[in-house]
PDB file of N, CA and C in Angstrom:
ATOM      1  N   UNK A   1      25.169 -11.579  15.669  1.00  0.00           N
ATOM      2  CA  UNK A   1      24.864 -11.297  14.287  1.00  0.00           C
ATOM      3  C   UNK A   1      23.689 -10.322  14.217  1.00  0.00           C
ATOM      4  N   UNK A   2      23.888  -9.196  13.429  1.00  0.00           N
ATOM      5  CA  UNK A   2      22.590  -8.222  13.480  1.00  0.00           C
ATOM      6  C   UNK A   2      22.111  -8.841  12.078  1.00  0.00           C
ATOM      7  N   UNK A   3      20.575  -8.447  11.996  1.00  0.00           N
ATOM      8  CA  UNK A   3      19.687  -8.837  10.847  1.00  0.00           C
ATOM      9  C   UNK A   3      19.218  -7.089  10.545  1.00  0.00           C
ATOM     10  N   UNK A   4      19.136  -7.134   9.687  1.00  0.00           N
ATOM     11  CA  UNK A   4      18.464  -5.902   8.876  1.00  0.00           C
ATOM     12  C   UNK A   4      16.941  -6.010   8.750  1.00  0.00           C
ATOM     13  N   UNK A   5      15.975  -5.736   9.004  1.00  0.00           N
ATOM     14  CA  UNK A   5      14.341  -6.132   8.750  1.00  0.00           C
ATOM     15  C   UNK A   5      14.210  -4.801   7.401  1.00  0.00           C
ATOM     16  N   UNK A   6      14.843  -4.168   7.273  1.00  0.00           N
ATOM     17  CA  UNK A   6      14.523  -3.078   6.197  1.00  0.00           C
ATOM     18  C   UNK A   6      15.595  -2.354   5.923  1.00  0.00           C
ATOM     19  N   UNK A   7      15.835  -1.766   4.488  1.00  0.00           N
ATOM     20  CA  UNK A   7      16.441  -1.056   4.127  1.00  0.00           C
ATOM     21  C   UNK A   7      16.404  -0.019   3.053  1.00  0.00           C
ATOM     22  N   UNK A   8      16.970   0.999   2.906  1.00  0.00           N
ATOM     23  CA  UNK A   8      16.593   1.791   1.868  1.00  0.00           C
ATOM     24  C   UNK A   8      17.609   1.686   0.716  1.00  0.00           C
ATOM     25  N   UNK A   9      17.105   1.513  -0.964  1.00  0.00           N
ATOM     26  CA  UNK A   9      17.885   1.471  -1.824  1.00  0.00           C
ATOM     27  C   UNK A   9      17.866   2.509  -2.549  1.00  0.00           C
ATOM     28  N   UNK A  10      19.607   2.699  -2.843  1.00  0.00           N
ATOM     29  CA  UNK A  10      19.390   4.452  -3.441  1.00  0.00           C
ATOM     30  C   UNK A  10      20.508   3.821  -5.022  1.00  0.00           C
ATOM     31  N   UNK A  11      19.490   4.262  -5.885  1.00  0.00           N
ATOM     32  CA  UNK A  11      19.798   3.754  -7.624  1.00  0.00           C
ATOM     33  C   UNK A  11      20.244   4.858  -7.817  1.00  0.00           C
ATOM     34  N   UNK A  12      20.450   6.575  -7.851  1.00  0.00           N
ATOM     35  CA  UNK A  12      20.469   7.357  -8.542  1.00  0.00           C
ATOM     36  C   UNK A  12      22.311   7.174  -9.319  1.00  0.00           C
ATOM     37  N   UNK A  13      22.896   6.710  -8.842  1.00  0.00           N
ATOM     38  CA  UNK A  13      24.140   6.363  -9.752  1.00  0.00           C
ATOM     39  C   UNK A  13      24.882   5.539 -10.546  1.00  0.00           C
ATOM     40  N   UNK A  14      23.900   4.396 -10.876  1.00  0.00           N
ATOM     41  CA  UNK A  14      23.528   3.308 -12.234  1.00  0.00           C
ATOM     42  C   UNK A  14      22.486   3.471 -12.852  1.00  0.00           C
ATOM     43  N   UNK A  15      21.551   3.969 -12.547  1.00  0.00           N
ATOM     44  CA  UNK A  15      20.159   3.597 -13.132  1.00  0.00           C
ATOM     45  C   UNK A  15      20.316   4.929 -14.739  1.00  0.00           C
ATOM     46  N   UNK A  16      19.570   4.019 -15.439  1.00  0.00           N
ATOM     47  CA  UNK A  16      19.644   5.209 -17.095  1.00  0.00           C
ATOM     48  C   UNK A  16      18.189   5.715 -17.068  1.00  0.00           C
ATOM     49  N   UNK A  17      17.793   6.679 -17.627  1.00  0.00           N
ATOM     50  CA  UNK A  17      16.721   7.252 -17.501  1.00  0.00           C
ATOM     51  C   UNK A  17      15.737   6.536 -17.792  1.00  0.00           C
ATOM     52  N   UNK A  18      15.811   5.635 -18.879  1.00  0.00           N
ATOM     53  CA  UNK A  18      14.254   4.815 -19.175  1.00  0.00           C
ATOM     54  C   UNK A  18      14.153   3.543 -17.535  1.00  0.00           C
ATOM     55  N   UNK A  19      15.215   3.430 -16.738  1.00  0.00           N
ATOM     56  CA  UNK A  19      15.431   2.500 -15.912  1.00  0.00           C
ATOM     57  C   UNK A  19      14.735   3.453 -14.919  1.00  0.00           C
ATOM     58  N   UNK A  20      14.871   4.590 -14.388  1.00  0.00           N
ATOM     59  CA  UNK A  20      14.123   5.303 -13.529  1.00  0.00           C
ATOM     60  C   UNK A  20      12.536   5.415 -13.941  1.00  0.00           C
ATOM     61  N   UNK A  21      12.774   6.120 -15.108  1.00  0.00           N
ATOM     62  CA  UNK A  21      10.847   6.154 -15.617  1.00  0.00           C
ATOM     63  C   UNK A  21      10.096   4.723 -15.053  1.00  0.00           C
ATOM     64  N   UNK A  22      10.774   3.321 -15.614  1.00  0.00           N
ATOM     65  CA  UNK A  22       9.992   2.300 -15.371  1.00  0.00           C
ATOM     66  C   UNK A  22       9.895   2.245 -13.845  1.00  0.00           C
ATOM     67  N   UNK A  23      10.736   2.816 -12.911  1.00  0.00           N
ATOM     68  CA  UNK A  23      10.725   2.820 -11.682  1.00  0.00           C
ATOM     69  C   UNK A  23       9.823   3.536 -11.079  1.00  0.00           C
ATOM     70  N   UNK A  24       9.659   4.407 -11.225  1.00  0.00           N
ATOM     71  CA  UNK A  24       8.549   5.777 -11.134  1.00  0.00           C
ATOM     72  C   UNK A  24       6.930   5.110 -11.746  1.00  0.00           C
ATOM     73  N   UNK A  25       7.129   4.320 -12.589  1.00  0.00           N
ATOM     74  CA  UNK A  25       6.086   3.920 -12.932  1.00  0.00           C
ATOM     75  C   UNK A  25       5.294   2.434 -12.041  1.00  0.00           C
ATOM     76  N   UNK A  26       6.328   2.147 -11.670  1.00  0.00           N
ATOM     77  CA  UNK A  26       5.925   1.048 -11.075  1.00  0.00           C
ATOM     78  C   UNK A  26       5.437   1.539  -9.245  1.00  0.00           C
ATOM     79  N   UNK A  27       6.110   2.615  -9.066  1.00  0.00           N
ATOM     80  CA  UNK A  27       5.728   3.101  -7.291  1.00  0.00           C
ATOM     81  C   UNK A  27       4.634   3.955  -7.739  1.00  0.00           C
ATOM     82  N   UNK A  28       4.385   4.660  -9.186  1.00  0.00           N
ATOM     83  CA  UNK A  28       3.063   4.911  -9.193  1.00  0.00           C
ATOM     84  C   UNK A  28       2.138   3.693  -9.313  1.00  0.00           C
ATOM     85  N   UNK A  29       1.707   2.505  -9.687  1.00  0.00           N
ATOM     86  CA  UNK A  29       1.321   1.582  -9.967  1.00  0.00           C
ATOM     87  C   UNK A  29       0.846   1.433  -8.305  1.00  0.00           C
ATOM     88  N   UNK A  30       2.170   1.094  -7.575  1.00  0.00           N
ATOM     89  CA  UNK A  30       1.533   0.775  -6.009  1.00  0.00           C
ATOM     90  C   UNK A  30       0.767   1.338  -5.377  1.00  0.00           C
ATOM     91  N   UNK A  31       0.999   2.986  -5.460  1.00  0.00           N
ATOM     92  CA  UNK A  31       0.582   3.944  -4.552  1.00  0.00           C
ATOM     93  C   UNK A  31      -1.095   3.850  -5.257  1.00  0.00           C
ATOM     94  N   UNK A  32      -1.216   3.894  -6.399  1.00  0.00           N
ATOM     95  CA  UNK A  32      -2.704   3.393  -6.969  1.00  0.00           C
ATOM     96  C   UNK A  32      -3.437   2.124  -6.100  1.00  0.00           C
ATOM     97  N   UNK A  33      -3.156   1.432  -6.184  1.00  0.00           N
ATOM     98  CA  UNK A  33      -3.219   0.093  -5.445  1.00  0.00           C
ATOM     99  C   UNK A  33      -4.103   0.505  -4.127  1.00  0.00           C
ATOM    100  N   UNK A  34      -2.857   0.829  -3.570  1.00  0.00           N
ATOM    101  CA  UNK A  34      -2.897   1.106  -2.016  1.00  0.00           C
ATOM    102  C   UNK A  34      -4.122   1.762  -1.970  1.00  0.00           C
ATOM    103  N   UNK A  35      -4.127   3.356  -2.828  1.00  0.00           N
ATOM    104  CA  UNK A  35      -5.336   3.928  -2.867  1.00  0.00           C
ATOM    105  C   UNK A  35      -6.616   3.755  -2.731  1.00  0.00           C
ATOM    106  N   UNK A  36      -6.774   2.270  -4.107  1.00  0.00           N
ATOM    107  CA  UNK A  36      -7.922   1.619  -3.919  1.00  0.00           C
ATOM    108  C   UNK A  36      -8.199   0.676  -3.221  1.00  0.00           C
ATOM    109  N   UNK A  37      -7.096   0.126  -2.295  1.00  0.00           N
ATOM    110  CA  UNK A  37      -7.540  -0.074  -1.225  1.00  0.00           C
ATOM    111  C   UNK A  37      -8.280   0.559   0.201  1.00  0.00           C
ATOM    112  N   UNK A  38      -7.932   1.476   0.343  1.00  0.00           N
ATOM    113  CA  UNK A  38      -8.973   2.447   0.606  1.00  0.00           C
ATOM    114  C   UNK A  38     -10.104   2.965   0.689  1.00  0.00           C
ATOM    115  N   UNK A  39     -10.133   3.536  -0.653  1.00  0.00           N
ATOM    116  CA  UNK A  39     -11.096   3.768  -0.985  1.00  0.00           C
ATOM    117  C   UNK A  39     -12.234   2.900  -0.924  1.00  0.00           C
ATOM    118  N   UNK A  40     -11.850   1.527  -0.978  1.00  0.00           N
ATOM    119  CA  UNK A  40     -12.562   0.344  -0.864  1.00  0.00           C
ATOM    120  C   UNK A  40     -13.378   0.088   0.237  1.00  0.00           C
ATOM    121  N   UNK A  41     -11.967  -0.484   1.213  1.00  0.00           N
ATOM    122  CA  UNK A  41     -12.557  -1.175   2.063  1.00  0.00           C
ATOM    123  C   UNK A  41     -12.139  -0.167   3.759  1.00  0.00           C
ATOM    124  N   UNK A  42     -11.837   0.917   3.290  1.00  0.00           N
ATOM    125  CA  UNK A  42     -11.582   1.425   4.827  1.00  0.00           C
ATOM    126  C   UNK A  42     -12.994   1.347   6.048  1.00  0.00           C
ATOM    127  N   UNK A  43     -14.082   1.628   5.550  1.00  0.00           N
ATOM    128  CA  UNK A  43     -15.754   1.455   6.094  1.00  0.00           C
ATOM    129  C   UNK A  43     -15.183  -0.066   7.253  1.00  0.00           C
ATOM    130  N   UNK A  44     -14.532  -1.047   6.364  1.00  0.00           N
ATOM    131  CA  UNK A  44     -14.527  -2.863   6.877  1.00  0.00           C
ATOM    132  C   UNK A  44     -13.490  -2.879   7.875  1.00  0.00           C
ATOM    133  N   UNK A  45     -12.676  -1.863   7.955  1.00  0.00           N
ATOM    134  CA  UNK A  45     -11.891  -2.191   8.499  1.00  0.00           C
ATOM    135  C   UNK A  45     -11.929  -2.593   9.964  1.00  0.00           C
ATOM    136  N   UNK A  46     -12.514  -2.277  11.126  1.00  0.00           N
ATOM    137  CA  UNK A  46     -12.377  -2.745  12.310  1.00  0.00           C
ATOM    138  C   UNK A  46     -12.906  -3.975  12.519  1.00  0.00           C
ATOM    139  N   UNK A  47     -13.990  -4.123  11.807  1.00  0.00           N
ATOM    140  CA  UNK A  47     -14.652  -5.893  11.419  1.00  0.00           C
ATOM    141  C   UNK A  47     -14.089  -6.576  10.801  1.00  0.00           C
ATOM    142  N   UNK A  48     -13.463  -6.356   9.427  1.00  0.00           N
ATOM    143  CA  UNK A  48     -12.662  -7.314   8.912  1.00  0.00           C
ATOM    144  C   UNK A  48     -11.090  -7.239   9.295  1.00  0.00           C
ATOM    145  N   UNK A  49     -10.562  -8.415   9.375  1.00  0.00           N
ATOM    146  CA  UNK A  49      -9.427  -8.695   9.879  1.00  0.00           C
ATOM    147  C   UNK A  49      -8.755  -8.787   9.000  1.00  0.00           C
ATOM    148  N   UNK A  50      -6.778  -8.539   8.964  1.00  0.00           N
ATOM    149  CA  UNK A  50      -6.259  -7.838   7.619  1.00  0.00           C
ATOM    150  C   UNK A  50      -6.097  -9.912   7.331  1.00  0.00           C
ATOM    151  N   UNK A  51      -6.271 -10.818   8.177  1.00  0.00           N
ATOM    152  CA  UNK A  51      -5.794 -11.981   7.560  1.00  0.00           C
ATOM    153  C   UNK A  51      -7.171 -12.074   6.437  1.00  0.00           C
ATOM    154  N   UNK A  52      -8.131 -11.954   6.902  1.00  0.00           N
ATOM    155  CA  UNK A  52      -9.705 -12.135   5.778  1.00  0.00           C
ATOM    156  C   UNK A  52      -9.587 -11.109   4.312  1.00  0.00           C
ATOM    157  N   UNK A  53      -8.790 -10.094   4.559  1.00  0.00           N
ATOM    158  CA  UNK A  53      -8.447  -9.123   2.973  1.00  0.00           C
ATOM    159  C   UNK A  53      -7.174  -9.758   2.552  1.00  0.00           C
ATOM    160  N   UNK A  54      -6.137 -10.188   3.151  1.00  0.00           N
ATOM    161  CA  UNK A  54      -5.310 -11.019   2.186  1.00  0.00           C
ATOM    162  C   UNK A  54      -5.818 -12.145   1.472  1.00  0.00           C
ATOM    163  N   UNK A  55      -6.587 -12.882   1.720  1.00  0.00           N
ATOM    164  CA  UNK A  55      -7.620 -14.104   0.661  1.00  0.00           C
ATOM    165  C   UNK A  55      -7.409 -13.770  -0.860  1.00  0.00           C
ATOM    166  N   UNK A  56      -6.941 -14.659  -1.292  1.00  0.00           N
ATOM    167  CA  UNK A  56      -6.605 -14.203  -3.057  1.00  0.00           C
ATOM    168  C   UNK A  56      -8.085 -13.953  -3.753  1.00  0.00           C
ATOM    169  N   UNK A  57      -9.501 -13.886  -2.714  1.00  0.00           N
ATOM    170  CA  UNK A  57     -10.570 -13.735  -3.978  1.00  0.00           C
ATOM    171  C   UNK A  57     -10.499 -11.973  -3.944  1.00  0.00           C
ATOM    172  N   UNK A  58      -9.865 -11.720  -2.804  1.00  0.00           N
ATOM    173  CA  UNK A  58      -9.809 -10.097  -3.140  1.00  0.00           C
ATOM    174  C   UNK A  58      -8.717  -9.124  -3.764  1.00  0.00           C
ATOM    175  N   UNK A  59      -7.801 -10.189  -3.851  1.00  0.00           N
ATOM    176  CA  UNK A  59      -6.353  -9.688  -4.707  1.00  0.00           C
ATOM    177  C   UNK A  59      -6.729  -9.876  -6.098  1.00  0.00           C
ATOM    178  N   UNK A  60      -8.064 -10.947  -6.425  1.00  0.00           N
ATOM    179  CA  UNK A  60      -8.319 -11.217  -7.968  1.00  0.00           C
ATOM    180  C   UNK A  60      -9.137 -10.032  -8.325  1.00  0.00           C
ATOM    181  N   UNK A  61      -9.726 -10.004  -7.082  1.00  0.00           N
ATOM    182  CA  UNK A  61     -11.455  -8.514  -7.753  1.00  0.00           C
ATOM    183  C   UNK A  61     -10.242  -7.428  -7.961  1.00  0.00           C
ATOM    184  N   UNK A  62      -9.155  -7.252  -6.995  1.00  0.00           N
ATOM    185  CA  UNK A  62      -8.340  -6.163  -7.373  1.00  0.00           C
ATOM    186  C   UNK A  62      -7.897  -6.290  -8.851  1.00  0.00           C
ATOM    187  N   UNK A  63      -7.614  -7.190  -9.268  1.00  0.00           N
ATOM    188  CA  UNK A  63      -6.580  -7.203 -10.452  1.00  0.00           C
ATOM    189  C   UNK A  63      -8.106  -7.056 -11.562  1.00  0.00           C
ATOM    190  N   UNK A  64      -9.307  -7.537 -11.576  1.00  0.00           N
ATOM    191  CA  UNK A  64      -9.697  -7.529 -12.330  1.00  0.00           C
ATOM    192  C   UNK A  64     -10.574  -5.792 -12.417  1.00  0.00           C
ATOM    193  N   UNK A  65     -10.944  -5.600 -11.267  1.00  0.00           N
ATOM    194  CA  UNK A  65     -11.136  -4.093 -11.370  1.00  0.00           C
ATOM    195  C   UNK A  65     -10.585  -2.993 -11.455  1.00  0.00           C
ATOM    196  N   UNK A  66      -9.301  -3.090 -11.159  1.00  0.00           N
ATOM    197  CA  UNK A  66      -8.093  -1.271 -11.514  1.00  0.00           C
ATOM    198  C   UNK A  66      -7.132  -2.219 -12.797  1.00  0.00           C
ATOM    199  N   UNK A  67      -7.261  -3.331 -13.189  1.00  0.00           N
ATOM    200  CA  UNK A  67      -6.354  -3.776 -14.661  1.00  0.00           C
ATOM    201  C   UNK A  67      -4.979  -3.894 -14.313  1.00  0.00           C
ATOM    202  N   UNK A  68      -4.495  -3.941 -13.193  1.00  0.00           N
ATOM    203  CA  UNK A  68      -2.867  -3.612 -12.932  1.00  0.00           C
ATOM    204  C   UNK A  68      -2.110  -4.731 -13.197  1.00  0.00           C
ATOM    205  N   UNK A  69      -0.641  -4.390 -13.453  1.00  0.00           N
ATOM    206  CA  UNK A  69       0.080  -5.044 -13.684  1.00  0.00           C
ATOM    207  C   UNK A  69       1.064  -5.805 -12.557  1.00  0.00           C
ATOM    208  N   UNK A  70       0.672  -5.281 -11.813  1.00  0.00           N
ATOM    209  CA  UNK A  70       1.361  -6.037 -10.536  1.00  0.00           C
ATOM    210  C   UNK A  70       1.411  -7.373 -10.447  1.00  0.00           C
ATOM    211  N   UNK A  71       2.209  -8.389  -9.683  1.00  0.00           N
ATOM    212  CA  UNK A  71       1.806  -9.097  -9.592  1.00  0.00           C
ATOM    213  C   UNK A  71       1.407  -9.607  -7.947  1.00  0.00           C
ATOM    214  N   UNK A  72       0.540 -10.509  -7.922  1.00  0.00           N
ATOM    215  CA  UNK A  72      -0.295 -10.929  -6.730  1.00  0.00           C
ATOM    216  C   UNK A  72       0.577 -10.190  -5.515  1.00  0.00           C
ATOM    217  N   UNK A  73       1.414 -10.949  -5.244  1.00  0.00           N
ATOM    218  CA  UNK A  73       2.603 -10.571  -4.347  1.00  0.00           C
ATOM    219  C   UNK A  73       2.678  -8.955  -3.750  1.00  0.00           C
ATOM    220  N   UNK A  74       2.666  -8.091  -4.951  1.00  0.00           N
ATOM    221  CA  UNK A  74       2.918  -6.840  -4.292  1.00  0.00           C
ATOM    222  C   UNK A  74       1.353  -6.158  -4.516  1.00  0.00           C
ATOM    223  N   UNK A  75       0.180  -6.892  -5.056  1.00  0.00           N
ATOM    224  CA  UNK A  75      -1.043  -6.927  -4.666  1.00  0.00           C
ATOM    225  C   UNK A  75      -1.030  -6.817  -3.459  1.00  0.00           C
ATOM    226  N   UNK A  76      -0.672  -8.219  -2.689  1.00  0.00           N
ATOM    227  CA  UNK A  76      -0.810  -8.256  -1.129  1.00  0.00           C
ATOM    228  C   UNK A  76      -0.081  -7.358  -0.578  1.00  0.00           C
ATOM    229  N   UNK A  77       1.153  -7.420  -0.683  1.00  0.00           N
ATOM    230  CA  UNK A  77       1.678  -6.022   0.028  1.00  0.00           C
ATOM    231  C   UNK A  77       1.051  -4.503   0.213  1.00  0.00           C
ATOM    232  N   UNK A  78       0.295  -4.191  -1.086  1.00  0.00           N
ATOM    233  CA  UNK A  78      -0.083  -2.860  -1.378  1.00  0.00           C
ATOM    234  C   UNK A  78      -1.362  -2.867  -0.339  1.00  0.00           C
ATOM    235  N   UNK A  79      -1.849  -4.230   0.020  1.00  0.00           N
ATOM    236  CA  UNK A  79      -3.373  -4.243   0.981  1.00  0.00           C
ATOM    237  C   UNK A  79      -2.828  -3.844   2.388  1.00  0.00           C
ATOM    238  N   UNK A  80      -1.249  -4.815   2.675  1.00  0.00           N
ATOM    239  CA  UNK A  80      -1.242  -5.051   3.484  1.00  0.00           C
ATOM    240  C   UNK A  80      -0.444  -3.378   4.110  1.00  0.00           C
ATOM    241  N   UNK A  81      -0.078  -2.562   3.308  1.00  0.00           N
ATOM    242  CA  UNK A  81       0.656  -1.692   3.616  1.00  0.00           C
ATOM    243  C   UNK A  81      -0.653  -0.781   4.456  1.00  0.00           C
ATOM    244  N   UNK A  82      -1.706  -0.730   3.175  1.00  0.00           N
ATOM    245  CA  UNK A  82      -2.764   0.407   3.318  1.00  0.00           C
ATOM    246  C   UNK A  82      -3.803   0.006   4.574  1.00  0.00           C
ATOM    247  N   UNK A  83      -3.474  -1.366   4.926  1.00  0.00           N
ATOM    248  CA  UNK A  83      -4.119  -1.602   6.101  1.00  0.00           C
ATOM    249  C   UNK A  83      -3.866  -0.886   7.428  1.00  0.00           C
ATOM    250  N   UNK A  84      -2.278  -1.243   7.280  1.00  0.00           N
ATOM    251  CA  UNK A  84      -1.935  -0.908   8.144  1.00  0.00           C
ATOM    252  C   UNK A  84      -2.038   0.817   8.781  1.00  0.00           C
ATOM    253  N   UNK A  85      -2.172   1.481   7.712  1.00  0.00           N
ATOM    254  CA  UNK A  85      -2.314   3.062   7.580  1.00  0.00           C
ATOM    255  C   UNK A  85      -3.670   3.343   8.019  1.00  0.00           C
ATOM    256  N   UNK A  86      -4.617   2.664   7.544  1.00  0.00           N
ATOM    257  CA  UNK A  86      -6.532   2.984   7.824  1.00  0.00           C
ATOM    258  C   UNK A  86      -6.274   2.658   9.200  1.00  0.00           C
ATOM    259  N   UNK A  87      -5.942   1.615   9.946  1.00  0.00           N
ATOM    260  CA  UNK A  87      -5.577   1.654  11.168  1.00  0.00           C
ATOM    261  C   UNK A  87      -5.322   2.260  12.431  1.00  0.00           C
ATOM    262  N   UNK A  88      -4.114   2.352  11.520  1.00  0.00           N
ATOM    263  CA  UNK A  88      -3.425   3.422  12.184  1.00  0.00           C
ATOM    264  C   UNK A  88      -3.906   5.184  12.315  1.00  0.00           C
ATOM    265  N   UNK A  89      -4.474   5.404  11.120  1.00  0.00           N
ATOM    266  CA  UNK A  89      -5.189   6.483  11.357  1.00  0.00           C
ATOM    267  C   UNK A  89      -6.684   6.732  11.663  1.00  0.00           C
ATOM    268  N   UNK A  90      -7.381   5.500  11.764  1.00  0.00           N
ATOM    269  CA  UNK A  90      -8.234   5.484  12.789  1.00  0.00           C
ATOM    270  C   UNK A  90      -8.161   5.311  14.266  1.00  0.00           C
ATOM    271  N   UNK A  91      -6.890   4.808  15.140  1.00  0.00           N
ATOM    272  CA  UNK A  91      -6.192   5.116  16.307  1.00  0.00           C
ATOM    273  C   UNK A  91      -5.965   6.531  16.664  1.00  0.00           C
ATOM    274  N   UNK A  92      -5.431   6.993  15.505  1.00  0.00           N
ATOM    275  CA  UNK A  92      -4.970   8.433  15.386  1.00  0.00           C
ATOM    276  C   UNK A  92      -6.067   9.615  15.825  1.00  0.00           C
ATOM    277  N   UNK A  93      -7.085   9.201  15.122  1.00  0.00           N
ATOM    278  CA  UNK A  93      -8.317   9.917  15.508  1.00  0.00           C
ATOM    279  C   UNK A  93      -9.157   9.754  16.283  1.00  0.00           C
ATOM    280  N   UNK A  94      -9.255   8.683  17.024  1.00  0.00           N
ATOM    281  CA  UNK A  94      -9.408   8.318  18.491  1.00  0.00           C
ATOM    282  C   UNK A  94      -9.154   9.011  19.811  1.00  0.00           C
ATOM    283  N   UNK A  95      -7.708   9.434  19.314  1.00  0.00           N
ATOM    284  CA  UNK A  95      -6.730   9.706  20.368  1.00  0.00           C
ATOM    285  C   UNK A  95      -6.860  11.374  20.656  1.00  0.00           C
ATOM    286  N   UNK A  96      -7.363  11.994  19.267  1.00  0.00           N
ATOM    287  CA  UNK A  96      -7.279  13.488  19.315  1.00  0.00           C
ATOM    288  C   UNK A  96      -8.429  14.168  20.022  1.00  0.00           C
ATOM    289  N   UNK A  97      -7.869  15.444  20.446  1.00  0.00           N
ATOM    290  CA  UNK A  97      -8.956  15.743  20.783  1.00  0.00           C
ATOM    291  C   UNK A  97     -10.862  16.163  20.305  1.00  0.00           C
ATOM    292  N   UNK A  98     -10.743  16.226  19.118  1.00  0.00           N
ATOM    293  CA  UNK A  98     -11.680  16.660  18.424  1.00  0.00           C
ATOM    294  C   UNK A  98     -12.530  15.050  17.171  1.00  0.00           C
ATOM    295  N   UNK A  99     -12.024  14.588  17.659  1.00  0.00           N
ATOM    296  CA  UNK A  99     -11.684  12.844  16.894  1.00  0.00           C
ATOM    297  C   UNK A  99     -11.735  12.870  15.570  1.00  0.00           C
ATOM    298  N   UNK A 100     -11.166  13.512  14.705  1.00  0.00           N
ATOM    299  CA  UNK A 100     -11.182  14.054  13.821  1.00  0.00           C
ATOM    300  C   UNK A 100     -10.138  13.248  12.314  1.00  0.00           C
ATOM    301  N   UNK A 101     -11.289  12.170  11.611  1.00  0.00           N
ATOM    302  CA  UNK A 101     -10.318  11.236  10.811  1.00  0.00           C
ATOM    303  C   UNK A 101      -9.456  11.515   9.927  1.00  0.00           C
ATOM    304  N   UNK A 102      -8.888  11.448   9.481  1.00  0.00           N
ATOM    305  CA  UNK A 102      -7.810  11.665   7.849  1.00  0.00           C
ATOM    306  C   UNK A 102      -7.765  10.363   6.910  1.00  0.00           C
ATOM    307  N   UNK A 103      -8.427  10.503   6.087  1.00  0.00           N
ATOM    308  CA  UNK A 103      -7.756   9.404   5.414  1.00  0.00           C
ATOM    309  C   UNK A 103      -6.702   9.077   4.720  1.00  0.00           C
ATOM    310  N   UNK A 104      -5.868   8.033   4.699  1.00  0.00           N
ATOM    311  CA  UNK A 104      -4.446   8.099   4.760  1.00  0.00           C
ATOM    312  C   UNK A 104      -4.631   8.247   2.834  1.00  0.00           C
ATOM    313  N   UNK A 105      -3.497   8.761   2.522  1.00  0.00           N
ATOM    314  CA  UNK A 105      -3.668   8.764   1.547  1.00  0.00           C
ATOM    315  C   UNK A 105      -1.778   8.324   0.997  1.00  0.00           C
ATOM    316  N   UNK A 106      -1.488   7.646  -0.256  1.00  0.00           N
ATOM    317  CA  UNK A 106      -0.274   7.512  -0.815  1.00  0.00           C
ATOM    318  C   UNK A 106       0.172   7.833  -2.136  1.00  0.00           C
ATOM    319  N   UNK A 107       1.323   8.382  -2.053  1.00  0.00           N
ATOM    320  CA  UNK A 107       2.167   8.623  -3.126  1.00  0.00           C
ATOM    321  C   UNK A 107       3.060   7.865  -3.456  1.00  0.00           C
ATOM    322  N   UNK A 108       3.866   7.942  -4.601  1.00  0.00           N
ATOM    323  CA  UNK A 108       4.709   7.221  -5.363  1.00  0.00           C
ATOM    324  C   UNK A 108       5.950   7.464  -4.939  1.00  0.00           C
ATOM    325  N   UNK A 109       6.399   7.838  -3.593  1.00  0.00           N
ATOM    326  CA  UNK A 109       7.604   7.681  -2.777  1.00  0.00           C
ATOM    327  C   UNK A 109       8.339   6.390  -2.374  1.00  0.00           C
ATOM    328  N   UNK A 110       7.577   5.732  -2.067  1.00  0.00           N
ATOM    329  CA  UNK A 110       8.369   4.408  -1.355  1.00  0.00           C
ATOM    330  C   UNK A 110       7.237   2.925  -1.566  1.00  0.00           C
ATOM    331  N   UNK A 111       7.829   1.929  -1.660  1.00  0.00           N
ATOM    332  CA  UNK A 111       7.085   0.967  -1.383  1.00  0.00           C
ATOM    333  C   UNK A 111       7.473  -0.297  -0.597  1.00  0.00           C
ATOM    334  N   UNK A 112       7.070  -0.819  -0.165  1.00  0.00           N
ATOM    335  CA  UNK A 112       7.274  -2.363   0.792  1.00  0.00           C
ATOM    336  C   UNK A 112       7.663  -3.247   0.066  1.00  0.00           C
ATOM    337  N   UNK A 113       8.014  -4.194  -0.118  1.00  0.00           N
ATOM    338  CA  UNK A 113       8.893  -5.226  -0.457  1.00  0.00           C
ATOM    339  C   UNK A 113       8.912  -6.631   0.425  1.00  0.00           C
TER     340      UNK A 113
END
């Protein structure tokens, strides 16, 4: 039996236009998120561990400081995505020759689930 761990969903041939806008609005919503995750806490990252930023007192400061409508759930996801990226692109810049960081940055392309 194969399992799927991910997949991509493609709406463009049901969805009605106010059904896309709210869609568009909502992967902008994440990619915000993610952002301020970032912007936040990238400095914490090699000290803090991504299990100590999932803790709901920091999914609440989120919700109460950017106002979003998300709920908790894709709160955590949006930490857990952007974690993984500060990470990863602090490896990244490790590795180069000039060690030279980027900070990851996101758009309203795709989101985790």
């Amino acid at each position: 039996m194969k399992i799927t761990r991910s997949s991509k969903c493609y709406f463009n041939k049901w969805l009605t236009k106010s059904k896309i806008s709210e869609l568009k609005g909502i992967l902008q919503e994440y990619a915000r998120i993610c952002n301020y995750f970032v912007e936040k806490y990238e400095k914490d990252i090699p000290e803090k561990k991504k299990f100590d930023l999932l803790h709901a007192e920091y999914i609440q400061s989120c919700i109460k400081e950017t106002n979003t409508f998300l709920t908790a759930r894709l709160i955590k996801q949006a930490f857990s995505e952007a974690y993984g990226a500060i990470q990863s692109a602090k490896s990244n810049a490790e590795n180069r020759k000039d060690k030279k960081y980027f900070r990851p940055t996101f758009n309203s392309k795709k989101m985790v689930l």
